[in-house]
C-alpha atoms as a PDB file:
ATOM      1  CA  UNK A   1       2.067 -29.150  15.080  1.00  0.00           C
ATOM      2  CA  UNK A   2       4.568 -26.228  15.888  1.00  0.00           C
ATOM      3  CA  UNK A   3       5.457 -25.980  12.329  1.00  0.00           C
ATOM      4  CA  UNK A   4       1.459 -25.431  11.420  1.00  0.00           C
ATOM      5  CA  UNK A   5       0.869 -23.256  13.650  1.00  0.00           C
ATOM      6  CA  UNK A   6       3.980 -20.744  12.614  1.00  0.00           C
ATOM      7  CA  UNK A   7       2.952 -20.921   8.726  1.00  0.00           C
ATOM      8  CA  UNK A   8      -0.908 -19.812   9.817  1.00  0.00           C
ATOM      9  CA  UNK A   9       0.839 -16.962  12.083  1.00  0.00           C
ATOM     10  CA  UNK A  10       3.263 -15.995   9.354  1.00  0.00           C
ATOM     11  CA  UNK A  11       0.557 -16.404   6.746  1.00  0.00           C
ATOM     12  CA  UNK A  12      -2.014 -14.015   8.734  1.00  0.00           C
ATOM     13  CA  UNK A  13       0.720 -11.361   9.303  1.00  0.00           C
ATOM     14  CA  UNK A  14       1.535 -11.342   5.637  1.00  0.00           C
ATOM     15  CA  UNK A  15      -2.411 -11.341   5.105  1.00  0.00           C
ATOM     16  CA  UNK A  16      -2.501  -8.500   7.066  1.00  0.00           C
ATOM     17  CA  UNK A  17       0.412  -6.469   5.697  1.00  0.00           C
ATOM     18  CA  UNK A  18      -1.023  -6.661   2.393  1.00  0.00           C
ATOM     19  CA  UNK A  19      -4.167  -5.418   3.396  1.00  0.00           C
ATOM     20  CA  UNK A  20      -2.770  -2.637   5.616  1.00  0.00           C
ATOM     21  CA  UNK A  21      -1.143  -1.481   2.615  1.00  0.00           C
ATOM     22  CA  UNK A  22      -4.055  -2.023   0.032  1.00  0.00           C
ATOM     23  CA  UNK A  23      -6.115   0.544   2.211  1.00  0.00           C
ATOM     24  CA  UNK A  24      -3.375   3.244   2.186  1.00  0.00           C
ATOM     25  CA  UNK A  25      -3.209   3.025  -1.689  1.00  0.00           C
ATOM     26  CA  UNK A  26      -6.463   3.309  -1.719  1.00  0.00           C
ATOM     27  CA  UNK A  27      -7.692   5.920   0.844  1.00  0.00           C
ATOM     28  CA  UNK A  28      -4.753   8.400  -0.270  1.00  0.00           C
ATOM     29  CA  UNK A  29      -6.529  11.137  -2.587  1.00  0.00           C
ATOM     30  CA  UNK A  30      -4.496  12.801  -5.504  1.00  0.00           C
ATOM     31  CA  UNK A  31      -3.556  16.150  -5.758  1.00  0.00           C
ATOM     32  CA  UNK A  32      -6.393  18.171  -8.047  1.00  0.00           C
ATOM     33  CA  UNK A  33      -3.321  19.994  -9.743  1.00  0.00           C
ATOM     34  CA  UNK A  34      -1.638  16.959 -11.256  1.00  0.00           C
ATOM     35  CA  UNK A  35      -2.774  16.752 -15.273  1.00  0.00           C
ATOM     36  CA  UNK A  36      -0.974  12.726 -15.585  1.00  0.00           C
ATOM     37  CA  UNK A  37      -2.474   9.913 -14.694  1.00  0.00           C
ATOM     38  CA  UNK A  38      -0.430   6.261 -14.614  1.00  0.00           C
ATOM     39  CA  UNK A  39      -3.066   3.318 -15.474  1.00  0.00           C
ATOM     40  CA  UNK A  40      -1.288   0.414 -14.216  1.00  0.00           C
ATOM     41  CA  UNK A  41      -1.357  -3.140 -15.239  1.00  0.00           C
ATOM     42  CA  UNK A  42      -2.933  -4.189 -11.926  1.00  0.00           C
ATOM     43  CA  UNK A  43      -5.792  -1.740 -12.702  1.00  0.00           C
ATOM     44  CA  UNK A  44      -4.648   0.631  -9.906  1.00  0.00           C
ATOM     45  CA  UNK A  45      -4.298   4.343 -10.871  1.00  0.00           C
ATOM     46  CA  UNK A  46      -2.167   7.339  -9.510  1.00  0.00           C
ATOM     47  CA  UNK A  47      -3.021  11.145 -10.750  1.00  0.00           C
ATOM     48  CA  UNK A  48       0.047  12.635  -9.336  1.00  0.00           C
ATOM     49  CA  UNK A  49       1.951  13.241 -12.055  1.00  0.00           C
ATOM     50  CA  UNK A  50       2.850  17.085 -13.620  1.00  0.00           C
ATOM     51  CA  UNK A  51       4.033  16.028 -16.478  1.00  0.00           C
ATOM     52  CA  UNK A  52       4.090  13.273 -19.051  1.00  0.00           C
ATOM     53  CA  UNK A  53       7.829  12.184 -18.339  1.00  0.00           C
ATOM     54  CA  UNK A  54       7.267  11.817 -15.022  1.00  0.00           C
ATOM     55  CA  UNK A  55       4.051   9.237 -15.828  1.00  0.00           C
ATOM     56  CA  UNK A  56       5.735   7.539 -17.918  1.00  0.00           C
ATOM     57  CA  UNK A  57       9.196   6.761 -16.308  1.00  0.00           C
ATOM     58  CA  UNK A  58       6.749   5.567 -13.383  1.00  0.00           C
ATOM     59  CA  UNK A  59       5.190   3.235 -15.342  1.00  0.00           C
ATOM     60  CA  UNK A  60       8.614   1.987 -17.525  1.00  0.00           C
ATOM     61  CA  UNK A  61       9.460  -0.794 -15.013  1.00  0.00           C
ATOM     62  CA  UNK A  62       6.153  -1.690 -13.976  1.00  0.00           C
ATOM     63  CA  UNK A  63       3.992  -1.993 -16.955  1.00  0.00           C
ATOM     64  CA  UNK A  64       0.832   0.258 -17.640  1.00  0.00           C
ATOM     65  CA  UNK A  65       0.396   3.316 -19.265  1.00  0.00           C
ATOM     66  CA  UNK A  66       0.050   7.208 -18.704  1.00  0.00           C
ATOM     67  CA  UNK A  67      -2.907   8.922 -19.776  1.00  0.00           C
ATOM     68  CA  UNK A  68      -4.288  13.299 -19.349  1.00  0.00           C
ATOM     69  CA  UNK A  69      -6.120  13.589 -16.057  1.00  0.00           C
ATOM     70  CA  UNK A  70      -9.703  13.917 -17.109  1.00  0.00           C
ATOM     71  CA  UNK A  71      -9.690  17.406 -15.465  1.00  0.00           C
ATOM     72  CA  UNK A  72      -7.021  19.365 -16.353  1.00  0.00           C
ATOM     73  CA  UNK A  73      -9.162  22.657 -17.030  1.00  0.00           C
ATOM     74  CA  UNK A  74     -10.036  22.552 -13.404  1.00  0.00           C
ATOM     75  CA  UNK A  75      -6.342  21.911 -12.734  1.00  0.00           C
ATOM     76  CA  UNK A  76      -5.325  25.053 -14.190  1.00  0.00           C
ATOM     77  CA  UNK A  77      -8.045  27.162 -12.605  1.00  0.00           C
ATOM     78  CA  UNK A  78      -6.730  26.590  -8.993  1.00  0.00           C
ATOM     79  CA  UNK A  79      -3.078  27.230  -9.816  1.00  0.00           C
END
């Protein structure tokens, strides 16, 4: 009984954890002055790249690929 009762605590803390740390990923807005994007394999995405090289040696080790933001012009204009 002890024992099921520690894998439902451990398995809501881990529950929650996960969660916790989906919402941060999520809520966290990129910068408008990145032009890189990283498309992961997950289907997540992260515009805070400056340049190509730095999108792609992101995405080397964890499968995806980098693509322009789609608004670069505006980008450029704020700089």
């Amino acid at each position: 009984m002890e024992r099921m009762a520690l894998r439902v605590a451990i398995a809501a803390g881990v529950s929650a954890a996960a969660l916790g740390a989906a919402s941060a990923m999520t809520t966290t807005a990129a910068p408008k002055n990145t032009e890189w994007c990283a498309i992961y394999r997950t289907g997540s995405e992260s515009c805070n790249f400056y340049t190509q090289e730095q999108c792609t040696a992101n995405v080397s080790g964890l499968g995806g690929f980098c693509r322009m933001s789609y608004y670069p012009a505006e980008a450029k204009r704020r700089i």
